[in-house]
C-alpha atoms as a PDB file:
ATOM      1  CA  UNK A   1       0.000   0.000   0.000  1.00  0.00           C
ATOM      2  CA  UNK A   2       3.088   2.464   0.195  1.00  0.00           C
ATOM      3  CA  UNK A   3       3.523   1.877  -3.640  1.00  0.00           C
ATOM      4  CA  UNK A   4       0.325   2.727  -4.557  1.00  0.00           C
ATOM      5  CA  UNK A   5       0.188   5.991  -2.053  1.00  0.00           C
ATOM      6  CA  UNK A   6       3.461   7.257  -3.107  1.00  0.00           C
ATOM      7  CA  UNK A   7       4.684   6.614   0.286  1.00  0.00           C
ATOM      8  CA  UNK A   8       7.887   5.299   2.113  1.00  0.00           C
ATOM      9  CA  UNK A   9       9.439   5.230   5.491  1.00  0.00           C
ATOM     10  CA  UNK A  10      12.668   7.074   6.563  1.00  0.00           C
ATOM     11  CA  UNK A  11      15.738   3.797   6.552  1.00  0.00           C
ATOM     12  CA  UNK A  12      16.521   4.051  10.330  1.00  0.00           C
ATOM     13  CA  UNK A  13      20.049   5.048  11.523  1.00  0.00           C
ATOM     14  CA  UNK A  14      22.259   5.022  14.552  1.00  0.00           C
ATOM     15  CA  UNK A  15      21.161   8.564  14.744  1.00  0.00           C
ATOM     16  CA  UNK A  16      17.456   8.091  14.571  1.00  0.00           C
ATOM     17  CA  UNK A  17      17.091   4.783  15.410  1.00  0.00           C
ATOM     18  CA  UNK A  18      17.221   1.531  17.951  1.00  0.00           C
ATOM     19  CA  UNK A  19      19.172  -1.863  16.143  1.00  0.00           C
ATOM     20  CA  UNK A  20      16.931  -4.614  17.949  1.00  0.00           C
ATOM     21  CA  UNK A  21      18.349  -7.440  17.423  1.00  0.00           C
ATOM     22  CA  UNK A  22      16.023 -10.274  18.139  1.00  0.00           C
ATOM     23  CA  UNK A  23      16.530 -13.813  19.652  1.00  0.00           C
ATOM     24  CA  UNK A  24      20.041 -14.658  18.080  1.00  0.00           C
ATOM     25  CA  UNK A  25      20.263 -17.730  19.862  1.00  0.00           C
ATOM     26  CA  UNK A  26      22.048 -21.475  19.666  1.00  0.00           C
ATOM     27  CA  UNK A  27      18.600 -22.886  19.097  1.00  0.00           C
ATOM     28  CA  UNK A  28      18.315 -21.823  15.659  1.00  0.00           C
ATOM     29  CA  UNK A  29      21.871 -23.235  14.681  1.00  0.00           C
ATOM     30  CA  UNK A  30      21.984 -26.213  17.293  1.00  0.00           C
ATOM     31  CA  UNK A  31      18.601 -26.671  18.669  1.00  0.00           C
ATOM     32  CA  UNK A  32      15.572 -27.978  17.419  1.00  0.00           C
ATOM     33  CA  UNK A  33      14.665 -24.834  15.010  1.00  0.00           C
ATOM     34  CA  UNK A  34      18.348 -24.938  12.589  1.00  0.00           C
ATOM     35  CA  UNK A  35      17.310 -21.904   9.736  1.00  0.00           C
ATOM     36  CA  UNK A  36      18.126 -22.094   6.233  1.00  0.00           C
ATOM     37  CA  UNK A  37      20.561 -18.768   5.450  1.00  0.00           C
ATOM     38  CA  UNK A  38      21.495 -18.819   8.700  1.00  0.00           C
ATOM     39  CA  UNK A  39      25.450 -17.747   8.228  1.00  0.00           C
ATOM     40  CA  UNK A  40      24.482 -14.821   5.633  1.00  0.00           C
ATOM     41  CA  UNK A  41      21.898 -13.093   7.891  1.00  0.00           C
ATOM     42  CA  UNK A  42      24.294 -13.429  11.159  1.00  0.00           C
ATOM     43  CA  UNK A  43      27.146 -11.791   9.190  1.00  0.00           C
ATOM     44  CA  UNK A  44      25.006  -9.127   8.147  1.00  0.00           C
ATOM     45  CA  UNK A  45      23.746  -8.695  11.726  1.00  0.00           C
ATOM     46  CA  UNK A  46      27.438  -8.644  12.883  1.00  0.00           C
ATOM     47  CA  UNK A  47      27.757  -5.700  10.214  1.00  0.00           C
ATOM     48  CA  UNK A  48      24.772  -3.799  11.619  1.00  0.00           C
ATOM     49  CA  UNK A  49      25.514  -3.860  15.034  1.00  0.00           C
ATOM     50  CA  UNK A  50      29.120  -2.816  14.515  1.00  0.00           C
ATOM     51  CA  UNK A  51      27.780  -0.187  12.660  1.00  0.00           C
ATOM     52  CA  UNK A  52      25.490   0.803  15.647  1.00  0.00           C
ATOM     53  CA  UNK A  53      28.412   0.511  18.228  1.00  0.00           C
ATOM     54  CA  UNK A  54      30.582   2.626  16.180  1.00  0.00           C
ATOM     55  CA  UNK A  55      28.387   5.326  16.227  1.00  0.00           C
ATOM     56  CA  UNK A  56      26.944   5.284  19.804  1.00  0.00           C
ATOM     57  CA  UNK A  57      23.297   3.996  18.867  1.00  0.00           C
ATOM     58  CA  UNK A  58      21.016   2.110  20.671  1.00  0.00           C
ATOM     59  CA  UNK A  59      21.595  -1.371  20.639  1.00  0.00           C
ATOM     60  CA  UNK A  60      18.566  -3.916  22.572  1.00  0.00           C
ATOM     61  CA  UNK A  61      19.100  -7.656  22.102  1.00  0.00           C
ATOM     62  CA  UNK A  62      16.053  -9.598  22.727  1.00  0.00           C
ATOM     63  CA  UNK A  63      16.383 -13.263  24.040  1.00  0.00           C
ATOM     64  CA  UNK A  64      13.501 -15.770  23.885  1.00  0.00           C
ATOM     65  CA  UNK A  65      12.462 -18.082  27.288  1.00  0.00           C
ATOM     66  CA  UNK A  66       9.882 -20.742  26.704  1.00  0.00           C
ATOM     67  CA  UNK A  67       9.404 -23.057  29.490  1.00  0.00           C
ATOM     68  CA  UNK A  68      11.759 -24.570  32.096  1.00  0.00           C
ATOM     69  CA  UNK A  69      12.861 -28.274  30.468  1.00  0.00           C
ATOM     70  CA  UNK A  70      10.436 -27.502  27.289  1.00  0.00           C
ATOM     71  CA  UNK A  71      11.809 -28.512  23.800  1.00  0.00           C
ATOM     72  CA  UNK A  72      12.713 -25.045  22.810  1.00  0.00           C
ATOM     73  CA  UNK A  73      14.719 -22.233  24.053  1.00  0.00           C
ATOM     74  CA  UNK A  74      14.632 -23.583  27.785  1.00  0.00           C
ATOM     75  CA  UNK A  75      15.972 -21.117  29.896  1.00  0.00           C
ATOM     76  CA  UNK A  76      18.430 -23.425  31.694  1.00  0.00           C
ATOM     77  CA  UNK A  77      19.339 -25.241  28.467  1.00  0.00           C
ATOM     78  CA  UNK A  78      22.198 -25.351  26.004  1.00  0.00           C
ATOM     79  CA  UNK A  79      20.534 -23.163  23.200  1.00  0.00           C
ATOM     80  CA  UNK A  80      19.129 -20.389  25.035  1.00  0.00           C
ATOM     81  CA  UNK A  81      22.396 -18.613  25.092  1.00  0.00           C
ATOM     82  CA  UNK A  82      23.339 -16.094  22.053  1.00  0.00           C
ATOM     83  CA  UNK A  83      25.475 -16.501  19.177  1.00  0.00           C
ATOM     84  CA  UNK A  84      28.469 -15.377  20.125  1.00  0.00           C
ATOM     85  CA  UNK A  85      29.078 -13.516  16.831  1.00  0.00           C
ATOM     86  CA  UNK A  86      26.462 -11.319  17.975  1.00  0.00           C
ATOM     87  CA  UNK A  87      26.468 -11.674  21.604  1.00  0.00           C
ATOM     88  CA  UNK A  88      26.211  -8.182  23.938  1.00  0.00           C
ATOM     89  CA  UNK A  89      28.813  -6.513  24.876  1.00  0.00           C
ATOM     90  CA  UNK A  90      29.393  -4.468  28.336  1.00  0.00           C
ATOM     91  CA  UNK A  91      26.464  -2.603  29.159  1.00  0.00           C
ATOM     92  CA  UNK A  92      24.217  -3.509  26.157  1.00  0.00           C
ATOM     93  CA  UNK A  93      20.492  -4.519  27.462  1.00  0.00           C
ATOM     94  CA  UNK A  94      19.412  -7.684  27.113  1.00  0.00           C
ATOM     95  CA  UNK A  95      14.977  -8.238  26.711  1.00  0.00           C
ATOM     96  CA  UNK A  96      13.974 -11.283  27.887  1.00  0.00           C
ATOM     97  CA  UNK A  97      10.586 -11.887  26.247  1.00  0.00           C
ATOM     98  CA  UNK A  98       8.367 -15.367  26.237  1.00  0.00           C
ATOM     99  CA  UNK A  99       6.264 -14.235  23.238  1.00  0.00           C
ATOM    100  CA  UNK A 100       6.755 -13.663  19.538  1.00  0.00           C
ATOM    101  CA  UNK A 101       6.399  -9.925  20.100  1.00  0.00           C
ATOM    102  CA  UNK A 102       9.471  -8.050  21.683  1.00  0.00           C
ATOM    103  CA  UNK A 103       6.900  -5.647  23.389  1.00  0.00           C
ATOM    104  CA  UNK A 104       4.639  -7.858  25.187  1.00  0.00           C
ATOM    105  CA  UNK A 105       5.233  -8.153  28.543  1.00  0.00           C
ATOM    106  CA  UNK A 106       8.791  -6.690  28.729  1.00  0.00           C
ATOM    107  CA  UNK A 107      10.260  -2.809  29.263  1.00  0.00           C
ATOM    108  CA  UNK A 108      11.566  -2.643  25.332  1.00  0.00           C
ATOM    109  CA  UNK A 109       8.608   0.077  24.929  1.00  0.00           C
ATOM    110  CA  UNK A 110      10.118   2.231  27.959  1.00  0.00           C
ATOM    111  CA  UNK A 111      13.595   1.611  27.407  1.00  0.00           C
ATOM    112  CA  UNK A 112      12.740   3.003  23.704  1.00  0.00           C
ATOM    113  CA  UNK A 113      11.263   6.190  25.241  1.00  0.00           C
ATOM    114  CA  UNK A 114      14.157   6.166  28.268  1.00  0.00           C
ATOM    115  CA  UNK A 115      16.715   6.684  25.233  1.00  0.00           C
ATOM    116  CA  UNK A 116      14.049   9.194  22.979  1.00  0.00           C
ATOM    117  CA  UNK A 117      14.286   6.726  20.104  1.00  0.00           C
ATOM    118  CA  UNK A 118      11.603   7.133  17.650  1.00  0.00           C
ATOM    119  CA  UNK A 119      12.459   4.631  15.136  1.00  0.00           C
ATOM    120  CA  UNK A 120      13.192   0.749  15.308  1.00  0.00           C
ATOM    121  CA  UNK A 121      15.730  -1.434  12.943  1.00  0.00           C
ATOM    122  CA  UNK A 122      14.808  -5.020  13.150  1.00  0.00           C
ATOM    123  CA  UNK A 123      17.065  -8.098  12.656  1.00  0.00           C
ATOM    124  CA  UNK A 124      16.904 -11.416  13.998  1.00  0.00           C
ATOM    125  CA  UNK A 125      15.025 -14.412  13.723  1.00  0.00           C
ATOM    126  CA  UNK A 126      12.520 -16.056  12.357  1.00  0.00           C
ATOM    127  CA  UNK A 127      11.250 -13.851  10.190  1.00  0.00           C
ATOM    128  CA  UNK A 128       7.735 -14.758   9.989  1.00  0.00           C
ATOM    129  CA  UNK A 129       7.381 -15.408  13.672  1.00  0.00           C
ATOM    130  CA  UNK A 130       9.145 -13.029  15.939  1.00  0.00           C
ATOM    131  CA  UNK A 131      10.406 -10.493  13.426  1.00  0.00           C
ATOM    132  CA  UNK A 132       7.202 -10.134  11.518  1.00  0.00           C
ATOM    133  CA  UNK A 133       5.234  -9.887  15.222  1.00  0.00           C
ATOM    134  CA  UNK A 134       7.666  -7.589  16.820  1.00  0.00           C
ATOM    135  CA  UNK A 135       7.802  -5.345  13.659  1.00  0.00           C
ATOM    136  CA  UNK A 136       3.658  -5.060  13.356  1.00  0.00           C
ATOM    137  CA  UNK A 137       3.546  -4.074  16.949  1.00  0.00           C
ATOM    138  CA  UNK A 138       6.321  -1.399  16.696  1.00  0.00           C
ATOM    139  CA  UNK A 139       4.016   0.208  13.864  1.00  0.00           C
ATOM    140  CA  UNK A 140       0.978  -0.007  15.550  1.00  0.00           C
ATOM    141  CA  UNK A 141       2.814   1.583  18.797  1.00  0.00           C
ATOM    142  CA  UNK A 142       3.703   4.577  16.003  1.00  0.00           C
ATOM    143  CA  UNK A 143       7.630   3.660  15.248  1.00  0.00           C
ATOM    144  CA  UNK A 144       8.888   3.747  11.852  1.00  0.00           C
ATOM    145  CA  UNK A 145      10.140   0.384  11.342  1.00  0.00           C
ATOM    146  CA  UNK A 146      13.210  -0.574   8.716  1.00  0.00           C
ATOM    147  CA  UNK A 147      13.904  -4.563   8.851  1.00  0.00           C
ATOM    148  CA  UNK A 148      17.709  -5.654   7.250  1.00  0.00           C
ATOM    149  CA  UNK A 149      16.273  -8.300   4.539  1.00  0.00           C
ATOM    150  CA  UNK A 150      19.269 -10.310   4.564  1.00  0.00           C
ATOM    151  CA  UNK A 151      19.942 -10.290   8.504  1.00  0.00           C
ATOM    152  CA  UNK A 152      16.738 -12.044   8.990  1.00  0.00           C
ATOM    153  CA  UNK A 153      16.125 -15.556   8.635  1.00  0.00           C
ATOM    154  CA  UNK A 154      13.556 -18.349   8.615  1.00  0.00           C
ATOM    155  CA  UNK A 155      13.246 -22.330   8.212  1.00  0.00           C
ATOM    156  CA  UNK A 156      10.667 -24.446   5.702  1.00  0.00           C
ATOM    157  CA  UNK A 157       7.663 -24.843   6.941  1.00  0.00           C
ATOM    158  CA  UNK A 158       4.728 -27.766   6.622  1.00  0.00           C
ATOM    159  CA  UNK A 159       2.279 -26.337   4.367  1.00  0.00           C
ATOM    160  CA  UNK A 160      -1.329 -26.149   6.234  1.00  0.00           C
ATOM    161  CA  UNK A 161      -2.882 -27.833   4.090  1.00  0.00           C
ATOM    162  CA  UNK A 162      -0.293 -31.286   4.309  1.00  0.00           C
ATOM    163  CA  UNK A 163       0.562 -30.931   0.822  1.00  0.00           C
ATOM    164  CA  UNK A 164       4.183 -30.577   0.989  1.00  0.00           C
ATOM    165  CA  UNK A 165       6.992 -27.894   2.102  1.00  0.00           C
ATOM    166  CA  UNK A 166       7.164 -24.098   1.894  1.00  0.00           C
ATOM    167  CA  UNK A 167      10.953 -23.696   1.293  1.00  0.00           C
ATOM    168  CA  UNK A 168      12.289 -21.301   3.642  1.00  0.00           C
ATOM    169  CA  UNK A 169      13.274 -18.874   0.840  1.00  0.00           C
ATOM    170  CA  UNK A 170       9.818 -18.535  -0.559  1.00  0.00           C
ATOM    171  CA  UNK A 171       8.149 -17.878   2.828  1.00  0.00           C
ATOM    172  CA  UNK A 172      10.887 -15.275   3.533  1.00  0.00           C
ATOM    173  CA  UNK A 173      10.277 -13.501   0.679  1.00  0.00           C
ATOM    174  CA  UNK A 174       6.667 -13.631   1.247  1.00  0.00           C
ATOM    175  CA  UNK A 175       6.768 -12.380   4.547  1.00  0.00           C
ATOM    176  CA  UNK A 176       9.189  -9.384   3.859  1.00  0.00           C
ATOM    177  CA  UNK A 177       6.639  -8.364   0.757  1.00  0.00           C
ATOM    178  CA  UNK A 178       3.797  -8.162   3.025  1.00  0.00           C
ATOM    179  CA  UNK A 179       5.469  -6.323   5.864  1.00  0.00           C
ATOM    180  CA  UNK A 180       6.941  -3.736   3.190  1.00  0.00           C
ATOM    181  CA  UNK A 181       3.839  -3.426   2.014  1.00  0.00           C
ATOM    182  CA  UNK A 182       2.433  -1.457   4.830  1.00  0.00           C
ATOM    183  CA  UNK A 183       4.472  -2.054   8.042  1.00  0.00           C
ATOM    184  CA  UNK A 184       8.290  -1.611   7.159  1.00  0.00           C
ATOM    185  CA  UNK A 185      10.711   0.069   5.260  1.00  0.00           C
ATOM    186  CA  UNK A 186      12.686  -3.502   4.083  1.00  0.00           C
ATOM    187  CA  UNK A 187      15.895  -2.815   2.706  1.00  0.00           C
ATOM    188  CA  UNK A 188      19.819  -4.173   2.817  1.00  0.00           C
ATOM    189  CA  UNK A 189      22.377  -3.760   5.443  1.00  0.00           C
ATOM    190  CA  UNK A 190      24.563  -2.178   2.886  1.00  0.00           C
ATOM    191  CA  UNK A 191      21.892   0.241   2.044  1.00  0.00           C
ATOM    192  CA  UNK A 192      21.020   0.796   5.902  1.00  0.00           C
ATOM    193  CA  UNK A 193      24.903   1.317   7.344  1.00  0.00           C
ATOM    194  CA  UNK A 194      24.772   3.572   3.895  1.00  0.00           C
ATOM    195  CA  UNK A 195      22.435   5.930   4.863  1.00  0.00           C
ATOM    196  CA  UNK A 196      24.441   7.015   8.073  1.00  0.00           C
END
């Protein structure tokens, strides 16, 4: 619906901007949820938040919980713990969420407002779960929302209807056309760490 109103959003920057970089965790290389692209979208993310630490922008890494000895991201388990390649550093804040969406139920909101950040850069994982969620929510809460296509990454899914497998590349490129469409400013890390 931008493309037809002749409408875009601003490409966030460390100036203007908070890098959120969402659930980056050993579960999605080790654990029971391994992503297709994986390597690509973490060196991208490495590239974007070296880009935010050289400039002095906010940084917020978000970590996902589920439940104590649960099959996924168990909080006293070996793949709740981030990637080091994009682990936090010093003083960085660390969300701990149990949702899809970054926002619900955690601070992110008022540490956003804390720092007077008025727009959001997404990357992270999986894109059409906790990306996707996180990024709707951000626009609905009124922050212009740019999401680094290729440091973002998702896994093939069952189709609904039994007949077969979505490859991981189609529903990621499905995904990122329906949140540009309305919801997000999607775009490259070159093109982002260009623009400041």
């Amino acid at each position: 619906m931008f493309e037809i109103a002749g409408a875009s959003l601003p490409v966030g920057t460390p100036a203007t901007a908070a890098l959120i970089v969402i659930d980056a965790q050993e579960e999605y290389r080790k654990g029971a949820l391994p992503l297709s692209g994986l390597a690509p979208a973490l060196e991208h993310m490495a590239g974007l938040i070296a880009h935010w630490r050289a400039h002095g922008g906010t940084l917020i890494h978000i970590a996902h919980h589920g439940e104590a000895g649960g099959p996924m991201f168990d909080p006293d388990g070996p793949y709740v713990s981030t990637m080091p390649e994009v682990a936090p550093r010093g003083e960085e804040p660390v969300v701990v969420k149990h949702v899809p969406n970054a926002f619900g139920g955690t601070d992110l909101q008022a540490r956003l407002q804390e720092r007077g950040v008025g727009q959001v850069v997404l990357a992270g994982f999986m894109t059409h779960v906790c990306v996707s969620t996180t990024a709707r929510m951000a626009n609905e809460l009124g922050y212009p929302v740019t999401i680094a296509e290729d440091a973002v990454a998702t896994r093939d899914l069952p189709c609904a209807d039994g007949d077969g497998i979505l490859p991981a590349a189609e529903l990621q490129r499905a995904e990122l056309a329906m949140l540009s469409d309305i919801f997000a400013r999607v775009v490259a890390t070159d093109a982002i760490i260009a623009a400041y």
